[in-house]
Protein backbone atom coordinates (compact mmCIF):
# COMPACT_ATOMS: atom_id res chain seq x y z
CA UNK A 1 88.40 95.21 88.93
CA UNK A 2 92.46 94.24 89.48
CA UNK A 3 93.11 93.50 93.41
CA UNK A 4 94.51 96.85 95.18
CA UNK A 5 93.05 99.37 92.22
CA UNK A 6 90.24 101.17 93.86
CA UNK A 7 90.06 103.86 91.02
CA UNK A 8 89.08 101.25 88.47
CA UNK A 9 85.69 101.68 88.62
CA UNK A 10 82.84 103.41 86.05
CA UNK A 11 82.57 106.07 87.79
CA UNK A 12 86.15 107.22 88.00
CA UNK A 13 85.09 110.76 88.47
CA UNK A 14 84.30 110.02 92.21
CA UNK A 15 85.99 107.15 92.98
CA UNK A 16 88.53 107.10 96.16
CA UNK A 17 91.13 108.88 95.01
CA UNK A 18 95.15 106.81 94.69
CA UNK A 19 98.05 108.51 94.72
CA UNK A 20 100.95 106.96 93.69
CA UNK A 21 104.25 108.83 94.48
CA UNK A 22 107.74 106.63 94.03
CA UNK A 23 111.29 107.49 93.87
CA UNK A 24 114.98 107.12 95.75
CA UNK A 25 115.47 107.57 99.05
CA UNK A 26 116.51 110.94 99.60
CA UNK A 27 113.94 111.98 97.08
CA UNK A 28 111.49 113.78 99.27
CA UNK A 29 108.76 111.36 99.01
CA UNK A 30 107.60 111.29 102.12
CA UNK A 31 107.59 115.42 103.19
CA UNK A 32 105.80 115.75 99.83
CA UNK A 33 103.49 113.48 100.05
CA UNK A 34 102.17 114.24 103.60
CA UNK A 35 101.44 117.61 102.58
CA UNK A 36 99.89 116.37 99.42
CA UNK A 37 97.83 114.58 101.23
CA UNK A 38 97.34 117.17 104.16
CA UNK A 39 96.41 119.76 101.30
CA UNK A 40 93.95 117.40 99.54
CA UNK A 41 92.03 116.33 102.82
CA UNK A 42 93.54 112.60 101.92
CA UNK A 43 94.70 109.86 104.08
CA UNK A 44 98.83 108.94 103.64
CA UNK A 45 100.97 105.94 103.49
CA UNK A 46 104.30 105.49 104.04
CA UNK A 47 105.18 102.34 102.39
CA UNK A 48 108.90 102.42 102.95
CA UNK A 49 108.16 102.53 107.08
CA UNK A 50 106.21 99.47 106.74
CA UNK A 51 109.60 97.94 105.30
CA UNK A 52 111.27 99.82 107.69
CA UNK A 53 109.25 98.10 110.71
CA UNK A 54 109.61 94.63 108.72
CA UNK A 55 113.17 94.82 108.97
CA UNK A 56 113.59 96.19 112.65
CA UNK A 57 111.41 93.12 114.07
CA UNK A 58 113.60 90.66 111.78
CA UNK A 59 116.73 92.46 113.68
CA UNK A 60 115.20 92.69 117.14
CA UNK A 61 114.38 88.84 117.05
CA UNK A 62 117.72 87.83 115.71
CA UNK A 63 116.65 86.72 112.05
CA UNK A 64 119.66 87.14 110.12
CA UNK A 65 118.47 89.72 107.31
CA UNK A 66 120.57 88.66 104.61
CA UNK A 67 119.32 85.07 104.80
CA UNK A 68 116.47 85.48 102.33
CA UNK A 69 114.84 81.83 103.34
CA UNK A 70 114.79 82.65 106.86
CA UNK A 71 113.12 86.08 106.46
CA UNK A 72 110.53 84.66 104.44
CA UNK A 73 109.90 82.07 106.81
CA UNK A 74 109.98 84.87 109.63
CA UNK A 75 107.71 87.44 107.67
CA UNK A 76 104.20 86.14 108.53
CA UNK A 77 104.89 86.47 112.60
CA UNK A 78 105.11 90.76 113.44
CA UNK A 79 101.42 92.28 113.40
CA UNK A 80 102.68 95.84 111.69
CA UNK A 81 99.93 98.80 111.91
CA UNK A 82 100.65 101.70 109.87
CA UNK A 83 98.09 104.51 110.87
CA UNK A 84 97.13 106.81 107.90
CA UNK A 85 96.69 110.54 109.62
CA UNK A 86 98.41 113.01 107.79
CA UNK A 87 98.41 114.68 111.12
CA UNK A 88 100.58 111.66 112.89
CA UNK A 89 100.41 108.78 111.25
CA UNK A 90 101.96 105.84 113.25
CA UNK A 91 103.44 102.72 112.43
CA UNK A 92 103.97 99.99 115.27
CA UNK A 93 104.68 96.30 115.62
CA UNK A 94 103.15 93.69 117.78
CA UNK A 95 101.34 97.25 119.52
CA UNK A 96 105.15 98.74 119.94
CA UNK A 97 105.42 102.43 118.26
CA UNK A 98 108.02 101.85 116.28
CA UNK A 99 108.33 105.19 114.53
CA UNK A 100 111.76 106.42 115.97
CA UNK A 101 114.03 103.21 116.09
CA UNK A 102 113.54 102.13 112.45
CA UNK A 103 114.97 105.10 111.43
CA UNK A 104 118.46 104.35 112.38
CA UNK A 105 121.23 102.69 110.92
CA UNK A 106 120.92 99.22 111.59
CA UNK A 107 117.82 99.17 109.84
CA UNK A 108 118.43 101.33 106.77
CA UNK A 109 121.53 99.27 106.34
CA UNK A 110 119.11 95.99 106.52
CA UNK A 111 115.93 97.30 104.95
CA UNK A 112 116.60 97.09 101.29
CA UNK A 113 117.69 93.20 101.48
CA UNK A 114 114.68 93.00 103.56
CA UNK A 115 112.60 94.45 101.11
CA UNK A 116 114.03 92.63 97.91
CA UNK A 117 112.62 88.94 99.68
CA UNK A 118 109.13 88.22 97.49
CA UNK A 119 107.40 86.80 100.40
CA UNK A 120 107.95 90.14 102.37
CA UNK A 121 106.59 92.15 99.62
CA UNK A 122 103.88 90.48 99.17
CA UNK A 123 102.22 90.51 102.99
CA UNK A 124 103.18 94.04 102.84
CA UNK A 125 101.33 94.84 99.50
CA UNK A 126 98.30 93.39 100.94
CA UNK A 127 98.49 95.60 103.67
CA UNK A 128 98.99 98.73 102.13
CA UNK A 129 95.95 97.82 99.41
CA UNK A 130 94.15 96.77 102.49
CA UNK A 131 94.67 100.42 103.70
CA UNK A 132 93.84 102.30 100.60
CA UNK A 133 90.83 100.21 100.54
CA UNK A 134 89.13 101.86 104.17
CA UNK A 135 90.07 105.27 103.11
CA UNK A 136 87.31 107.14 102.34
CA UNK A 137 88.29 109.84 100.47
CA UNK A 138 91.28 108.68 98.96
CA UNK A 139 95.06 107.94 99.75
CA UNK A 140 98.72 108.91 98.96
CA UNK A 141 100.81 106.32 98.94
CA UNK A 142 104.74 106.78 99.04
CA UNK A 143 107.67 104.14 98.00
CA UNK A 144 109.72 102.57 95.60
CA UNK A 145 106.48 100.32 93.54
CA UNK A 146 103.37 102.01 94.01
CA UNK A 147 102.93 102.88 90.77
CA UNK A 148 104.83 99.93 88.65
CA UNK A 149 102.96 97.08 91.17
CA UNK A 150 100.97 98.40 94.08
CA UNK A 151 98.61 100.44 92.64
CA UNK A 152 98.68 99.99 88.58
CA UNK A 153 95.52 101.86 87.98
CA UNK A 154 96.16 104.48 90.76
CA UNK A 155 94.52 107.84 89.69
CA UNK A 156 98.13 109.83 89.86
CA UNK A 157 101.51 108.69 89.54
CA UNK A 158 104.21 110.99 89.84
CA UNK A 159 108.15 109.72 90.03
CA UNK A 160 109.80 111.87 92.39
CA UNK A 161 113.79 112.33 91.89
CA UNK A 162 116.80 114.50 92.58
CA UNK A 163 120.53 114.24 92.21
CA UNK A 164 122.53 111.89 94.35
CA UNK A 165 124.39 115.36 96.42
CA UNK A 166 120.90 116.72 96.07
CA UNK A 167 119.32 113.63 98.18
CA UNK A 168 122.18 113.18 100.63
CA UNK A 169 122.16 117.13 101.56
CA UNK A 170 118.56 117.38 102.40
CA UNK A 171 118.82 114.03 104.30
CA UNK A 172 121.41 114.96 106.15
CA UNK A 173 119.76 117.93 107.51
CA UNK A 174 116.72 115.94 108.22
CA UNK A 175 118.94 113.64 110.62
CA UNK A 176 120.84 116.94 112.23
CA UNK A 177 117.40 118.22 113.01
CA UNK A 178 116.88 115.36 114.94
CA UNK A 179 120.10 115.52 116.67
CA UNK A 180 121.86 112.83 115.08
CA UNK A 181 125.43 112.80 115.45
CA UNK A 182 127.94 113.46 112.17
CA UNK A 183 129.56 110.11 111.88
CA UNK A 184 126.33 108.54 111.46
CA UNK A 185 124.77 111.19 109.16
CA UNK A 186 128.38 110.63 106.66
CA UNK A 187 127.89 106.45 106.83
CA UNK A 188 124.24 107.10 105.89
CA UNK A 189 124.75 109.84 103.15
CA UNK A 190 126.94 107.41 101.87
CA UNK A 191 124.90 104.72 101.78
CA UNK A 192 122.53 106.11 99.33
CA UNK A 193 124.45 105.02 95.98
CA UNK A 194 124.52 101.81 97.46
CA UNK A 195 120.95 101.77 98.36
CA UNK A 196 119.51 103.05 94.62
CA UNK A 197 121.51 100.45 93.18
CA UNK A 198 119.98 97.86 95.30
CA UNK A 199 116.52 98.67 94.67
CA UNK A 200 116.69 99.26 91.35
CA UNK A 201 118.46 95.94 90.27
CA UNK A 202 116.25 93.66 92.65
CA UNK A 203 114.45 91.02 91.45
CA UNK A 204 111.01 91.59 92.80
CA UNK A 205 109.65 95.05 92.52
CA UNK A 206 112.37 96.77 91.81
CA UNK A 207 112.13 100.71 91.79
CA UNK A 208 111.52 101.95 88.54
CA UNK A 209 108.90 104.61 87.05
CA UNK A 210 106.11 103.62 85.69
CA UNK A 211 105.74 104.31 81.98
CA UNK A 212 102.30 106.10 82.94
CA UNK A 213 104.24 108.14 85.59
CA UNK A 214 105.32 111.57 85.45
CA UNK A 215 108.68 112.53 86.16
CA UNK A 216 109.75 115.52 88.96
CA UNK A 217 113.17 115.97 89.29
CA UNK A 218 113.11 118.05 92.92
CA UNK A 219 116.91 119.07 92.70
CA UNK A 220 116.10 122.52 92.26
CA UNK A 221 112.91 123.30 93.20
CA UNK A 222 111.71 123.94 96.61
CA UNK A 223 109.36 122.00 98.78
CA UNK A 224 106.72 124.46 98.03
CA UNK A 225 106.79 123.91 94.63
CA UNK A 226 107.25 120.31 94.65
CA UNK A 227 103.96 120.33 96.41
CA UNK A 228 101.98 122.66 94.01
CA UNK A 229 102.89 120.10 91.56
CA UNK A 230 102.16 117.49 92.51
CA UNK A 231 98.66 118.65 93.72
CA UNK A 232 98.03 120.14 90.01
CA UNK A 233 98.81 117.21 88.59
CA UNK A 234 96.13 115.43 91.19
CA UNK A 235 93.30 118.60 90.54
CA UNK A 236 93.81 117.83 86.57
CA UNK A 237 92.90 113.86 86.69
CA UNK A 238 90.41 114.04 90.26
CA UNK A 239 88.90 117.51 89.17
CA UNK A 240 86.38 116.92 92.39
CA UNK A 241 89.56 117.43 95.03
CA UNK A 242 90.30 120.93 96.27
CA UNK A 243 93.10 122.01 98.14
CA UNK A 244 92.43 122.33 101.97
C-alpha cells in the first residue's frame, strides 16, 4: 500500500472512502466540499486552513515568510489541529482557535510563499494523511495537491474551477457577509491572479489536476449543482455511500 492511500486496498468496494477535491482559490472548494461531505455522512478537510494556520504562527512569531530557510527551520515548532466535523470543523495552533484570524490579509498575502517551502508541505501532508487515516467512514479532502500528491489513489478526484471574475465575485461576497470592509475585499479580489500564478508555477506541489481527475468548471452552475455532481461522481466509484 503507498503511504496516505487508504483506498488501495483489495477490497476497494468498502474501503474508507478519499475524496480528493483541488482547484484555485476562489473556486468553491471548500463550500462544496463540506456539503459533499455533510451529504455523504463523511468527515472533511480543509487543507488550505492548515496552510493558512502555518503561515499565521510564522507571522505571529516574527519569522519572516519570504525567507524560505528560516520557515523551514521554523515549521516543526506550532502543534496545528485541524478538527474534521462537517458540522464545525476547527483548526487551532498551540490549543489557540485560529479559524477567524487566518483568514485575513496578512496571511493570504503570506500563505502561498508559505506553502511553496518543501519542508512545510511535507509536515503538513503527514498530517492531513494522518487524518484521513482515523476517519472511519471516509474523508473529503480540499486544496491545491490532493489529488496530484496527497492522496494519488484517492477514490474521487474532481478539479474544481471557475473564471478569474467568476472566483473574485463569489469571494467577495463571502468576505461582505462577514462584514469585511471594501478596501480589503478589492486588495484581495485582486490578489487572486497573483495567487494562481504562484501556486501553479511552484516548485513543490504545485496546483495542477491530476490526469485521473475530472474537471468542473463552477462558473455557471450553482452551488446546488456543483454539489449533485460531485456526489454522483462519488455514488458511481463508492456505490456503498448514500446521500444523507
Amino acid at each position: 500500500m503507498k503511504r496516505g492511500s487508504p483506498v488501495d486496498t483489495a477490497d476497494r468496494a468498502h474501503a474508507p472512502v478519499v475524496v480528493a477535491i483541488d482547484g484555485p482559490s476562489g473556486s468553491g472548494k471548500s463550500t462544496v466540499s463540506r456539503a459533499v461531505a455533510a451529504r455523504l455522512g463523511l468527515s472533511f478537510l480543509d487543507t488550505g486552513a492548515m496552510y493558512r494556520a502555518m503561515t499565521w504562527w510564522m507571522l505571529a512569531n516574527e519569522v519572516d515568510v519570504t525567507d524560505a530557510e528560516a520557515v523551514a527551520i521554523a515549521c516543526g515548532k506550532p502543534v496545528i489541529v485541524s478538527g474534521t466535523d462537517t458540522d464545525g470543523p476547527t483548526i487551532t495552533v498551540d490549543g489557540v482557535d485560529v479559524s477567524g484570524p487566518i483568514r485575513g490579509p496578512e496571511v493570504t498575502a503570506g500563505v502561498s510563499a508559505v506553502a511553496a517551502v518543501p519542508a512545510v508541505r511535507s509536515r503538513l501532508v503527514e498530517l492531513q494523511r494522518g487524518c484521513a487515516a482515523v476517519a472511519e467512514r471516509g474523508i473529503v479532502t480540499e486544496g491545491r495537491d490532493m489529488g496530484t500528491v496527497v492522496f494519488p489513489a484517492a477514490t474521487v478526484k474532481v478539479f474544481l474551477t471557475a473564471s478569474e471574475a467568476a472566483r473574485a465575485g463569489r469571494r467577495a461576497a463571502e468576505l461582505r457577509a462577514k462584514g469585511v470592509d471594501e478596501a480589503t475585499i478589492a486588495a484581495m479580489a485582486a490578489d487572486l491572479g497573483r495567487r494562481d500564478a504562484a501556486d501553479s508555477s511552484r516548485t513543490t506541489a504545485p496546483l495542477a489536476q491530476a490526469a485521473d481527475a475530472v474537471l468542473v468548471d463552477t462558473s455557471e452552475l450553482t452551488l446546488e449543482q456543483v454539489i449533485d455532481t460531485v456526489v454522483e461522481l462519488v455514488a458511481q466509484r463508492a456505490g456503498h455511500l448514500t446521500a444523507a
